[in-house]
C-alpha atoms as a PDB file:
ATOM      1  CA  UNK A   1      40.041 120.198  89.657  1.00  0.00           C
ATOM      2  CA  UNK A   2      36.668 119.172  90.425  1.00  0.00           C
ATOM      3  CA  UNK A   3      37.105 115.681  92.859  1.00  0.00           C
ATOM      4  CA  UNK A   4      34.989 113.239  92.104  1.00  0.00           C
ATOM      5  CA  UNK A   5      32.247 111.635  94.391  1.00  0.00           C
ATOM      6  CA  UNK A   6      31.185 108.645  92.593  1.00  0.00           C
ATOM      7  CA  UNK A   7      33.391 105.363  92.952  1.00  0.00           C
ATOM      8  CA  UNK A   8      34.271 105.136  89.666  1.00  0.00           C
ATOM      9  CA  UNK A   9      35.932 108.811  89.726  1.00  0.00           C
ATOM     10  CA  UNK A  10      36.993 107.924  93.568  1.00  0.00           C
ATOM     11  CA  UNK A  11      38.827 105.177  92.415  1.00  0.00           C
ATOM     12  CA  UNK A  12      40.639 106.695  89.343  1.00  0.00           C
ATOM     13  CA  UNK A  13      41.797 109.630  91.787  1.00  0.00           C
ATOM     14  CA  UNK A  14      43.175 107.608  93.932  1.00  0.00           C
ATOM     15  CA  UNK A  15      45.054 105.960  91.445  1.00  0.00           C
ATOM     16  CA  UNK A  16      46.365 108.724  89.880  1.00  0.00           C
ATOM     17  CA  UNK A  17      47.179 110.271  93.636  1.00  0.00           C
ATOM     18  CA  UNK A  18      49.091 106.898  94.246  1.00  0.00           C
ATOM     19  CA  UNK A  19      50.794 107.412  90.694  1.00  0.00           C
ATOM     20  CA  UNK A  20      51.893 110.252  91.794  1.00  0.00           C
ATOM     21  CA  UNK A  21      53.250 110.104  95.245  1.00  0.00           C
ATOM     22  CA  UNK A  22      55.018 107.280  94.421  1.00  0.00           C
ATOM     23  CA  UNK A  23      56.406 107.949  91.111  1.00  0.00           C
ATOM     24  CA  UNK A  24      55.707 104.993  89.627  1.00  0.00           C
ATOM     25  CA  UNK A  25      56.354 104.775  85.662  1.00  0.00           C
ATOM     26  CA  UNK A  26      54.789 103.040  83.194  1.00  0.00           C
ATOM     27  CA  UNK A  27      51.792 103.225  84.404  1.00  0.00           C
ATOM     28  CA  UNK A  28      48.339 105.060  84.443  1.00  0.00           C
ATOM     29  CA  UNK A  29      44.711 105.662  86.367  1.00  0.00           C
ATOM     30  CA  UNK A  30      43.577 103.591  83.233  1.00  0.00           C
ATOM     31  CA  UNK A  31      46.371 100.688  83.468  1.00  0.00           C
ATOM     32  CA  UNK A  32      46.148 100.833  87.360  1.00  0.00           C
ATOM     33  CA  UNK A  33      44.600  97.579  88.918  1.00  0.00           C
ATOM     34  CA  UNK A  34      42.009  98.819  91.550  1.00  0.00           C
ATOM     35  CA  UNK A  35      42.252  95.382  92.694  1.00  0.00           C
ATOM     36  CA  UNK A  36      46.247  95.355  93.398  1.00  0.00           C
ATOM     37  CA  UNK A  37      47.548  95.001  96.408  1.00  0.00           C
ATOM     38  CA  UNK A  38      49.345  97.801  97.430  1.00  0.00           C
ATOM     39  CA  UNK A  39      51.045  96.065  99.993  1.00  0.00           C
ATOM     40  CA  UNK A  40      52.339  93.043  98.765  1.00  0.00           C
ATOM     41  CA  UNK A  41      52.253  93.453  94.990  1.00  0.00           C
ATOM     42  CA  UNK A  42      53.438  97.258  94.596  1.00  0.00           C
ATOM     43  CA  UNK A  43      55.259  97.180  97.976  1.00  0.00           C
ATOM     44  CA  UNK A  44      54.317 100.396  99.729  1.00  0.00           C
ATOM     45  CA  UNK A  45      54.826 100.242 103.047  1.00  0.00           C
ATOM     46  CA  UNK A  46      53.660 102.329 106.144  1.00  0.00           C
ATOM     47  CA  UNK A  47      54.849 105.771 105.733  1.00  0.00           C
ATOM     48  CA  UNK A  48      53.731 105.791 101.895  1.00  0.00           C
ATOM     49  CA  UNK A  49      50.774 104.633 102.748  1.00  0.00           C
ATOM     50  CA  UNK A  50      50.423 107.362 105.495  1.00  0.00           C
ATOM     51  CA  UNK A  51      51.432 109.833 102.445  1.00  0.00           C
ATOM     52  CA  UNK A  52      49.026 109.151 100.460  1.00  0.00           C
ATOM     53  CA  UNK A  53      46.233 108.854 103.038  1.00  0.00           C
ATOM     54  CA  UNK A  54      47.155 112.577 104.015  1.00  0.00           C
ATOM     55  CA  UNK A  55      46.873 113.621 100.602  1.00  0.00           C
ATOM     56  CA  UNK A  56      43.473 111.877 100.448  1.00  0.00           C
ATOM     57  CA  UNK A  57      42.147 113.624 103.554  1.00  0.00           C
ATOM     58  CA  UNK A  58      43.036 116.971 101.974  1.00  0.00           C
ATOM     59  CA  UNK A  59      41.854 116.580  98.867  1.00  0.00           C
ATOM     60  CA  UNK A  60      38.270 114.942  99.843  1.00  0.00           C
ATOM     61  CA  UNK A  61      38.164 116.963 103.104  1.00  0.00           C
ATOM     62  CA  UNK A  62      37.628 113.559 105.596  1.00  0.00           C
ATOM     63  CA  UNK A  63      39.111 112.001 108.000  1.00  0.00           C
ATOM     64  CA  UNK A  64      41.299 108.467 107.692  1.00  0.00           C
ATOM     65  CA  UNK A  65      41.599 106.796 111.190  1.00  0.00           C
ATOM     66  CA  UNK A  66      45.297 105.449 111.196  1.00  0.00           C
ATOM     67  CA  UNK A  67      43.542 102.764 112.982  1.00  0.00           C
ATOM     68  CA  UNK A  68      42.065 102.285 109.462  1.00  0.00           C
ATOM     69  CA  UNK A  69      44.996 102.142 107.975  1.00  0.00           C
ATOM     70  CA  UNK A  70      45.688  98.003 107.745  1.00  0.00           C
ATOM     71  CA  UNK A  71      42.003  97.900 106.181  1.00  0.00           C
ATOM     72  CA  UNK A  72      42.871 100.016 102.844  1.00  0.00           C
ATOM     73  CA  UNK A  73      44.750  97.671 100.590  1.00  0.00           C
ATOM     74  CA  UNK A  74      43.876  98.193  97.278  1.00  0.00           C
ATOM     75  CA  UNK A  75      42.520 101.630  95.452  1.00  0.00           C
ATOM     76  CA  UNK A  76      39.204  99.559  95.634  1.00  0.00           C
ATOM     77  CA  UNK A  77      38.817  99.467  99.301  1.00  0.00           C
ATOM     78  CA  UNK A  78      40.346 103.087  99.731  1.00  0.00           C
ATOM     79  CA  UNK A  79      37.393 104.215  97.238  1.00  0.00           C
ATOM     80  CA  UNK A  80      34.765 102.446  99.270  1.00  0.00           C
ATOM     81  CA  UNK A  81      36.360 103.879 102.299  1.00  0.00           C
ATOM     82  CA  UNK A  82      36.229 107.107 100.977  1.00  0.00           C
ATOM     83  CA  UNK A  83      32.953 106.306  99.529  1.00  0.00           C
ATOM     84  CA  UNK A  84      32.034 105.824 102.566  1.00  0.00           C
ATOM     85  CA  UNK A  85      33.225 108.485 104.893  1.00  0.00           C
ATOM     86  CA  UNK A  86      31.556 110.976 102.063  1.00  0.00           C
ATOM     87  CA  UNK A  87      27.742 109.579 102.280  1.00  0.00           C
ATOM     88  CA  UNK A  88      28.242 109.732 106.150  1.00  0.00           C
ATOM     89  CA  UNK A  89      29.337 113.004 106.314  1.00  0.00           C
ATOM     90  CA  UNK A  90      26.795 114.423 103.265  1.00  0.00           C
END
């Protein structure tokens, strides 16, 4: 599948990624909160958020900085990161 490069699409990806890799039920991209924190509200902690970052890297071929890690705590800011780290490299 086709990954998406605008934030919209970035940020329903990652949703669905974090869906995913955390099985979470009863939920979806579309019922996701981009603005949730994924910390304190949804309770990841360091290694899933290391998971998911990894699968992130693969699928939008960048890099995360672990030392980046603290900074991406909701799918909002991880889009904009990723956001980001695309328009640099493009």
């Amino acid at each position: 599948m086709p990954v998406s490069k605008d934030l919209k699409g970035i940020i329903r990806h990652v949703a669905e990624i974090i869906i995913e890799e955390l099985k979470l039920e009863d939920v979806t991209a579309d019922t996701f909160s981009a603005e949730m924190d994924l910390i304190d509200e949804l309770g990841i902690d360091s290694m899933d958020l290391a998971t998911i970052a990894l699968v992130l890297q693969d699928e939008y071929k960048i890099v995360i900085d672990e030392d980046d890690y603290p900074k991406l705590k909701t799918v909002r800011l991880i889009a904009e990161y990723i956001e980001g780290k695309l328009s640099a490299e493009g």
